[in-house]
C-alpha atoms as a PDB file:
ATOM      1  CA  UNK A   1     104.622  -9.027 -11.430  1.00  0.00           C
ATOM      2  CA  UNK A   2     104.607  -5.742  -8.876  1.00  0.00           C
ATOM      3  CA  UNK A   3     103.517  -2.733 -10.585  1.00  0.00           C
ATOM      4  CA  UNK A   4     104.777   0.851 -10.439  1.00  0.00           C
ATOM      5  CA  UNK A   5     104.159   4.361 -11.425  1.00  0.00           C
ATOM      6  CA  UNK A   6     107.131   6.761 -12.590  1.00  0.00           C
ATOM      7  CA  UNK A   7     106.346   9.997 -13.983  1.00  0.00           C
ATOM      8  CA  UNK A   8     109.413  11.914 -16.216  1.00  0.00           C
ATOM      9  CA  UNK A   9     108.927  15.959 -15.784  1.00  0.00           C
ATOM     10  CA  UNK A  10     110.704  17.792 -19.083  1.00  0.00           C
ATOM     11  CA  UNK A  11     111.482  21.605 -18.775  1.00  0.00           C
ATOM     12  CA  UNK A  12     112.840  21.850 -22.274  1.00  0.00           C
ATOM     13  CA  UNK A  13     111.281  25.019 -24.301  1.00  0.00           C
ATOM     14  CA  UNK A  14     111.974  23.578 -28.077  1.00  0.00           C
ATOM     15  CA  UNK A  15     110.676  20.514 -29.733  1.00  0.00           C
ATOM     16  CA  UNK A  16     112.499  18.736 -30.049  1.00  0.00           C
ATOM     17  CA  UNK A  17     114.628  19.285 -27.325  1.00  0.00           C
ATOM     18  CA  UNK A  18     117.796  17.462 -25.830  1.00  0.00           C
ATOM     19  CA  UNK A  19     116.139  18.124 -22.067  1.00  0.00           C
ATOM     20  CA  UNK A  20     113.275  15.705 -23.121  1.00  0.00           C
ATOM     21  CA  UNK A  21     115.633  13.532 -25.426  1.00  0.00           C
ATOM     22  CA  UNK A  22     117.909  13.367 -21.615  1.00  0.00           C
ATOM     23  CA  UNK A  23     114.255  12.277 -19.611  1.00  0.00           C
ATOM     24  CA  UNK A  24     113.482   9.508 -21.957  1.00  0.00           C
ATOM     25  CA  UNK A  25     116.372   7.933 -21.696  1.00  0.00           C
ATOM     26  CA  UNK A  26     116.890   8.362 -17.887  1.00  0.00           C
ATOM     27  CA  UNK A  27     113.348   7.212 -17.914  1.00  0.00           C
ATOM     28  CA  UNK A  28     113.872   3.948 -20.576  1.00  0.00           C
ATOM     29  CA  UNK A  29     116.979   2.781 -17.698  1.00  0.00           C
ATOM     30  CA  UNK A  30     115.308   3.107 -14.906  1.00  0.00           C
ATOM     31  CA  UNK A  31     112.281   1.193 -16.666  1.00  0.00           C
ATOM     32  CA  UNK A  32     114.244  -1.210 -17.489  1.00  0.00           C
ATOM     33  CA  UNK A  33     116.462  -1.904 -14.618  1.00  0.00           C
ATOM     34  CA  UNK A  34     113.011  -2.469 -12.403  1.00  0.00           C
ATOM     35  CA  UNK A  35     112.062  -4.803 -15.053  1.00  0.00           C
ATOM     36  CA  UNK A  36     115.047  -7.001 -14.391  1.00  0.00           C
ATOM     37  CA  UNK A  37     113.924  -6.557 -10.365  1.00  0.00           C
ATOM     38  CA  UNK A  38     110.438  -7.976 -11.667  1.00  0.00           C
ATOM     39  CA  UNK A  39     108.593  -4.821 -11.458  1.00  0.00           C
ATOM     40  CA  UNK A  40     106.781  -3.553 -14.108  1.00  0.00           C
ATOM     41  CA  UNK A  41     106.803   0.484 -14.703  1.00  0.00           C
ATOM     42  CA  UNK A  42     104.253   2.634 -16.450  1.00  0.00           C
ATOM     43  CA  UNK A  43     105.726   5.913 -17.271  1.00  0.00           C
ATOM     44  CA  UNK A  44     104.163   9.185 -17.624  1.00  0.00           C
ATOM     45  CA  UNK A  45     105.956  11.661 -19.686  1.00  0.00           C
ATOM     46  CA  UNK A  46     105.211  15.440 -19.278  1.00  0.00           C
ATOM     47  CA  UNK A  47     106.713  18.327 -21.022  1.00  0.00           C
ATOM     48  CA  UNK A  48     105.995  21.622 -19.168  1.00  0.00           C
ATOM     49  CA  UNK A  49     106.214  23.764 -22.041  1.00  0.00           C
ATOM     50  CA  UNK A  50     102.519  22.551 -22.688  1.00  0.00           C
ATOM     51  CA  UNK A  51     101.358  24.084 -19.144  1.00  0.00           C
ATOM     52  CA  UNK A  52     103.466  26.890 -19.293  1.00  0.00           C
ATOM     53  CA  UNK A  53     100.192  29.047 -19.330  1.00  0.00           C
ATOM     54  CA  UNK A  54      98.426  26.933 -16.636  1.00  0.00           C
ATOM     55  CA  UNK A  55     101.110  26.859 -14.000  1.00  0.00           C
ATOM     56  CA  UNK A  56     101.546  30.907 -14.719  1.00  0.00           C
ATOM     57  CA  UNK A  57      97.609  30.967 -13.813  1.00  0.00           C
ATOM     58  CA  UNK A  58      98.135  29.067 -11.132  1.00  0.00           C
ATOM     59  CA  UNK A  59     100.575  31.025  -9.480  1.00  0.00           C
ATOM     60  CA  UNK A  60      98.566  34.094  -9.994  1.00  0.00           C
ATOM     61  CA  UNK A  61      95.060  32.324  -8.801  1.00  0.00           C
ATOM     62  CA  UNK A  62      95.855  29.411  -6.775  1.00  0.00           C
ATOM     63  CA  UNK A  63      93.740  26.882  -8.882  1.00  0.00           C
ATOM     64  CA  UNK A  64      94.775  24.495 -11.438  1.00  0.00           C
ATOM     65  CA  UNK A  65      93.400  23.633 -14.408  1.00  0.00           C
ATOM     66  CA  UNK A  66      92.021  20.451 -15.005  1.00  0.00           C
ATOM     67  CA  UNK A  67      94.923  19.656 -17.329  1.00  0.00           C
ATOM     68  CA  UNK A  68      97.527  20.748 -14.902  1.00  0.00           C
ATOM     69  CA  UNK A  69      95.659  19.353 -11.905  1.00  0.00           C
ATOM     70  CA  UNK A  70      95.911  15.965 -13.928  1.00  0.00           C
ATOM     71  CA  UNK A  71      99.766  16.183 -13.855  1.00  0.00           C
ATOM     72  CA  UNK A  72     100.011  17.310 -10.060  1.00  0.00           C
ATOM     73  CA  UNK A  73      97.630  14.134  -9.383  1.00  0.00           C
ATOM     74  CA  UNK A  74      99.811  12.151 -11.365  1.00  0.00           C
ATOM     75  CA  UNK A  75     102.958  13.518  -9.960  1.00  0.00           C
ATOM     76  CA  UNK A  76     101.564  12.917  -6.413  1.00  0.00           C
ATOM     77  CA  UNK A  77     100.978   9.035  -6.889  1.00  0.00           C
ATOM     78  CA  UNK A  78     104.046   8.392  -8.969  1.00  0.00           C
ATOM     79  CA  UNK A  79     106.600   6.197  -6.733  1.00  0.00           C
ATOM     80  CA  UNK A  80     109.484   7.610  -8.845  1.00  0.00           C
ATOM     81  CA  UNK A  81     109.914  11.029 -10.874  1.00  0.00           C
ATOM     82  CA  UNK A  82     112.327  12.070 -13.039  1.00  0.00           C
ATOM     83  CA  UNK A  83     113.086  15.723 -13.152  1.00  0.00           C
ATOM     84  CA  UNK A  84     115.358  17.755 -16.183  1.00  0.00           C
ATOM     85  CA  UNK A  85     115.659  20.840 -16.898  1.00  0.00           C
ATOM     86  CA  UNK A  86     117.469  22.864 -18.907  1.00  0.00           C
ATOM     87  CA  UNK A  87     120.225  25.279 -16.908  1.00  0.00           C
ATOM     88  CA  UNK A  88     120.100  29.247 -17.664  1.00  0.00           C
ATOM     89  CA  UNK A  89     122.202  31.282 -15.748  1.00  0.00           C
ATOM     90  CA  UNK A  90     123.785  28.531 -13.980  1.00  0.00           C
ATOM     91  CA  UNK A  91     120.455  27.106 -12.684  1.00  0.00           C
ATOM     92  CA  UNK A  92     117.082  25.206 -13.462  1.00  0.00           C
ATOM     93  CA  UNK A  93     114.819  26.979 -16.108  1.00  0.00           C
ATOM     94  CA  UNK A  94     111.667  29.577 -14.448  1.00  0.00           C
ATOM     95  CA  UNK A  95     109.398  27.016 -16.144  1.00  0.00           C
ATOM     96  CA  UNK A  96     111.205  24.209 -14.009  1.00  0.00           C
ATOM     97  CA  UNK A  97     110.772  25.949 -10.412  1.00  0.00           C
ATOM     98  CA  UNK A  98     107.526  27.478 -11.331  1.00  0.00           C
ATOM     99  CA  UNK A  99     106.291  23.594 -11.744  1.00  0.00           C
ATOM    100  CA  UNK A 100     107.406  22.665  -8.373  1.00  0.00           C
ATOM    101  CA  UNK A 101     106.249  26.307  -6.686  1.00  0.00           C
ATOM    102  CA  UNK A 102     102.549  24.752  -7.681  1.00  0.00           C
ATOM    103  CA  UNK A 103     103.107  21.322  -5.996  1.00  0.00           C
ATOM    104  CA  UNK A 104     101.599  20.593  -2.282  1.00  0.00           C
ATOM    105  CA  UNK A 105     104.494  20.464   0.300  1.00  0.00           C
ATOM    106  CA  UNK A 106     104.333  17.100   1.275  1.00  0.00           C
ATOM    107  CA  UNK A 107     103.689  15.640  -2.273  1.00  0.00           C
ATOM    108  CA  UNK A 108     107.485  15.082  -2.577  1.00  0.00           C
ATOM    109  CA  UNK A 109     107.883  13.562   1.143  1.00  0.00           C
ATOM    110  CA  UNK A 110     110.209  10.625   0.705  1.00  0.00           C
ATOM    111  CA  UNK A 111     109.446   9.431  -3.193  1.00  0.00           C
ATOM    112  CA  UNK A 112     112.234   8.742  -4.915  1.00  0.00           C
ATOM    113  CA  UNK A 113     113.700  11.202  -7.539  1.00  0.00           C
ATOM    114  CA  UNK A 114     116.430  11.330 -10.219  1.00  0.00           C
ATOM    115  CA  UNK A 115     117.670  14.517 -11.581  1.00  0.00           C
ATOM    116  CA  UNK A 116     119.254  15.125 -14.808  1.00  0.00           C
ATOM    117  CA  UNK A 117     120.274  18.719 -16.693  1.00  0.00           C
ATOM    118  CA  UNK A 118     121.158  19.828 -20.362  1.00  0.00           C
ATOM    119  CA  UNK A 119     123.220  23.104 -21.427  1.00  0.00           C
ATOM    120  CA  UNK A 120     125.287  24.139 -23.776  1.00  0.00           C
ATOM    121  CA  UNK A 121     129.012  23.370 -21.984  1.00  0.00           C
ATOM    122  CA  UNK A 122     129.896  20.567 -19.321  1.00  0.00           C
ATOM    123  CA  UNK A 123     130.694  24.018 -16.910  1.00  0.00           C
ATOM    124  CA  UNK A 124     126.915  24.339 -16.283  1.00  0.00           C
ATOM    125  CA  UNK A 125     127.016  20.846 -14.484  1.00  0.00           C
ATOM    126  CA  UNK A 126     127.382  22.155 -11.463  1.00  0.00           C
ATOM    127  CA  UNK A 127     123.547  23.686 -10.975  1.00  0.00           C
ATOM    128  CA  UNK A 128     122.734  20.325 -10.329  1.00  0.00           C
ATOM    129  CA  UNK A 129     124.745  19.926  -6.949  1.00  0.00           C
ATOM    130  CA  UNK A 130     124.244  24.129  -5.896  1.00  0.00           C
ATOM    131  CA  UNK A 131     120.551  23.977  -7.267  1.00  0.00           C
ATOM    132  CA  UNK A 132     118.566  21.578  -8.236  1.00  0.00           C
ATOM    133  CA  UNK A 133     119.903  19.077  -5.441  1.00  0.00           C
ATOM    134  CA  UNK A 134     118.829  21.371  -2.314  1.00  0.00           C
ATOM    135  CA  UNK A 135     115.792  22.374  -3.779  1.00  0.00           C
ATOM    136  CA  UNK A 136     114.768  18.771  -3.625  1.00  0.00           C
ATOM    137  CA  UNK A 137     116.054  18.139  -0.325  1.00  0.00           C
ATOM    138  CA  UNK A 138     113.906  21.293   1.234  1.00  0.00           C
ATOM    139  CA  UNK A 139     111.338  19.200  -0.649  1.00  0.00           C
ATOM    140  CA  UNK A 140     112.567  16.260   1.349  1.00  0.00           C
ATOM    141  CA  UNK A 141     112.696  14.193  -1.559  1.00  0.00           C
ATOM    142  CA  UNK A 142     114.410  10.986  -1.642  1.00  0.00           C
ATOM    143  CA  UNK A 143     117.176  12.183  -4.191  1.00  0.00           C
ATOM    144  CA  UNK A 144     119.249   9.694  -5.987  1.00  0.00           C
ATOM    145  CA  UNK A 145     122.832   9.675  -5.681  1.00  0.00           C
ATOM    146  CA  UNK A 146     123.664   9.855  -9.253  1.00  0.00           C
ATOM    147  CA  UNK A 147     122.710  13.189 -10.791  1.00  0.00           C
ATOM    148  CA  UNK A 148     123.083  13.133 -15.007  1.00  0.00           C
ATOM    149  CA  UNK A 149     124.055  16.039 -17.107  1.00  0.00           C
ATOM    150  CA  UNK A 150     124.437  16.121 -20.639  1.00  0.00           C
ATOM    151  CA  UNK A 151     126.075  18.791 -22.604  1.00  0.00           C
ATOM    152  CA  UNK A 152     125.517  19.837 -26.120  1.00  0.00           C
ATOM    153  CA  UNK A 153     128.454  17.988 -27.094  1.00  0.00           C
ATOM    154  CA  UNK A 154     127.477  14.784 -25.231  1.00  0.00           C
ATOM    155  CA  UNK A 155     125.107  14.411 -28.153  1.00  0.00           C
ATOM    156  CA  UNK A 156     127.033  14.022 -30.616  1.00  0.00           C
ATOM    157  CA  UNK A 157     126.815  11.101 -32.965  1.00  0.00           C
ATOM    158  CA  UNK A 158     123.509  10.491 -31.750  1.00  0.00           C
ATOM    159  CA  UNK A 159     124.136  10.501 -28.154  1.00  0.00           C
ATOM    160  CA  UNK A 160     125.970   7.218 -28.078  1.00  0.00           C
ATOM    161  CA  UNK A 161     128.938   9.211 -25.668  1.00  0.00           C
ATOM    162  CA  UNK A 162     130.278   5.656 -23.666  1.00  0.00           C
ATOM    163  CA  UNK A 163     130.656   8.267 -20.615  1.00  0.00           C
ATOM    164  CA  UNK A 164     126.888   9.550 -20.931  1.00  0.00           C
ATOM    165  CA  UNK A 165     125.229   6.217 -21.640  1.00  0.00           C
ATOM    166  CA  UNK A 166     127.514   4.665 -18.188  1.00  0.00           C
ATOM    167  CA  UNK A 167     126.342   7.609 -16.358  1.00  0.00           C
ATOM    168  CA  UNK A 168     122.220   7.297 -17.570  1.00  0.00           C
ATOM    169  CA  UNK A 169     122.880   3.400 -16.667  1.00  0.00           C
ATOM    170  CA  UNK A 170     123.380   3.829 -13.369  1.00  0.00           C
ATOM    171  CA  UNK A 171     121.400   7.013 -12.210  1.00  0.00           C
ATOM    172  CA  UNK A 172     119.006   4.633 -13.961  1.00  0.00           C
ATOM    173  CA  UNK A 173     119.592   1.610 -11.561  1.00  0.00           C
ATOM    174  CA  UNK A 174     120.297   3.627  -8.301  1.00  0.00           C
ATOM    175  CA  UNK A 175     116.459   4.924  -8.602  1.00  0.00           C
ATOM    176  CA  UNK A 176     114.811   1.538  -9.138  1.00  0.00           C
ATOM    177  CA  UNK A 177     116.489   0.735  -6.049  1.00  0.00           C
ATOM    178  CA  UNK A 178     114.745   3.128  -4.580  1.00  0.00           C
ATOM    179  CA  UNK A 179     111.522   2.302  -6.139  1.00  0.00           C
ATOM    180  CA  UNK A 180     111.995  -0.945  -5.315  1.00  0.00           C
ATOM    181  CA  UNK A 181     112.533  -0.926  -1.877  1.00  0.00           C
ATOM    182  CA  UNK A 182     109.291   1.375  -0.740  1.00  0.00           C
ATOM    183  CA  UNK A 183     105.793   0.592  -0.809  1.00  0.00           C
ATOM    184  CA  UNK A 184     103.587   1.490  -3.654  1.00  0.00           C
ATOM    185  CA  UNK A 185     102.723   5.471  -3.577  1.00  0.00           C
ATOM    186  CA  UNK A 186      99.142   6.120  -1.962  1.00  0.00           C
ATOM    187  CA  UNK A 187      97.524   9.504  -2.049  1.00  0.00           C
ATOM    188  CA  UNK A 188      95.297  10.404   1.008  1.00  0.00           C
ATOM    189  CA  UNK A 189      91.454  11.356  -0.359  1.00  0.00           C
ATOM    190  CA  UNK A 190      90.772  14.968   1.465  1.00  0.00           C
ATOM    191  CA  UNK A 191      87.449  14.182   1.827  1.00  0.00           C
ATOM    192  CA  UNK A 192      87.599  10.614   2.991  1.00  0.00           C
ATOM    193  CA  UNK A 193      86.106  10.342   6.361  1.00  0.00           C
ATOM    194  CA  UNK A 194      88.967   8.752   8.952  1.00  0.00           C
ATOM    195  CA  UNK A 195      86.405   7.567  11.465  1.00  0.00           C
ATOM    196  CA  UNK A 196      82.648   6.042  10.868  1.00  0.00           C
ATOM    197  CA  UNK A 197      79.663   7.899  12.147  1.00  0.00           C
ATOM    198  CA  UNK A 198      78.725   5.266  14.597  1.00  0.00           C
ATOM    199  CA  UNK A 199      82.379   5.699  16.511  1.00  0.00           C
ATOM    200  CA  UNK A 200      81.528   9.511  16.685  1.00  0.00           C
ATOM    201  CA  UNK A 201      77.980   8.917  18.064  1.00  0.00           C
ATOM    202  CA  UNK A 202      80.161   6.909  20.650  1.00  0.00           C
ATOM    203  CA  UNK A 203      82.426   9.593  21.517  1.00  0.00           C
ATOM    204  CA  UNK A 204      79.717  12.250  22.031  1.00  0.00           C
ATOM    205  CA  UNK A 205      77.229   9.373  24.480  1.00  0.00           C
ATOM    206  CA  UNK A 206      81.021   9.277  26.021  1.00  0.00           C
ATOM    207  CA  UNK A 207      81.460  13.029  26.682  1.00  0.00           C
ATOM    208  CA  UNK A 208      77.620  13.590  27.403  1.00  0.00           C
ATOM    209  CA  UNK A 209      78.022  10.777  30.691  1.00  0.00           C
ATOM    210  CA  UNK A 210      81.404  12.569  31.885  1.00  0.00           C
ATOM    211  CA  UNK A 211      79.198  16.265  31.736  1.00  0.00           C
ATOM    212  CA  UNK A 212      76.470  14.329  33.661  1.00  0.00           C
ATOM    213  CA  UNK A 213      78.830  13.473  36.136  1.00  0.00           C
ATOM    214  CA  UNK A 214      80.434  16.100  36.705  1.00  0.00           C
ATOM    215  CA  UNK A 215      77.518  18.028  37.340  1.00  0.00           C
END
């Protein structure tokens, strides 16, 4: 069975909140819909209230923490993520885009992502087309077509809404896709050597006979 790593980001501020409530069950339809593909998905579930003081040091310093730098690392060789946040003001949460201020630039290159948003009234739905959506295309993130917001009265009666759970199904199926047709995620080691010592003794006996003959 192929294996693969997806990694749910959670930008709620309360516990419990309906932000994370709305990640794990993106995250439970996507898992399940690559199961049914014959992939097999381990899911890593962060809520960024817990590194709200490490990503604010980070910011200010430019180094991570070691329990931050675990979630970029994690982040970085997920081959799906699945990113909610709240909406204030008719966008995503300071915590939210303080999160993804901290990532490298290229760490989103071409993986796969599914967004989803909470708030209080369906009319905040639309930060996920005016804001969230381009910020992950500057990212140049792979961004599922299917974007999933749930409002506070979505929840109601448990959050068994026929329109919500139709709407989680298929964001849900529309990134395994995704998932499904890439490689597995690889993250390049900074410090791994891309050519052997003997090819650069090579290249300098090379350079030392062209000198010679030229003089």
């Amino acid at each position: 069975m192929k294996q693969r790593n997806l990694v749910a980001v959670a930008a709620g501020l309360s516990q419990p909140s309906s932000t994370r409530l709305l990640a794990d069950r993106l995250t439970a339809a996507a898992r399940e819909e690559l199961a049914a593909r014959g992939i097999e998905a381990t899911v890593r579930t962060v809520e960024l209230r817990d590194l709200a003081h490490d990503i604010t040091d980070h910011l200010l310093t430019g180094f991570p923490s070691p329990a931050l730098k675990e979630v970029l690392d994690a982040v970085a060789g997920a081959d799906g993520l699945i990113a909610v946040s709240p909406i204030f003001n008719a966008s995503y949460s300071g915590l939210f885009k303080s999160f993804f201020d901290v990532l490298d630039d290229a760490v989103l290159r071409d993986k796969p992502v599914l967004l989803g948003a909470t708030g209080g009234t369906a009319r905040h739905s639309l930060a996920l087309e005016h804001a969230l959506r381009p910020m992950f295309t500057y990212l140049h993130a792979v961004v599922s077509p299917t974007a999933v917001f749930a409002a506070t009265e979505d929840w109601a009666g448990g959050g068994t809404d026929t329109t919500l759970h139709h709407r989680i199904r298929r964001a849900g199926a529309e990134l395994a896709a995704l998932v499904e047709a890439r490689e597995p995620a690889t993250v390049a080691d900074p410090f791994e050597l891309t050519t052997t010592f003997d090819t650069l003794l090579a290249e300098g006996s090379a350079r030392s006979v062209t000198n010679d003959l030229r003089l």
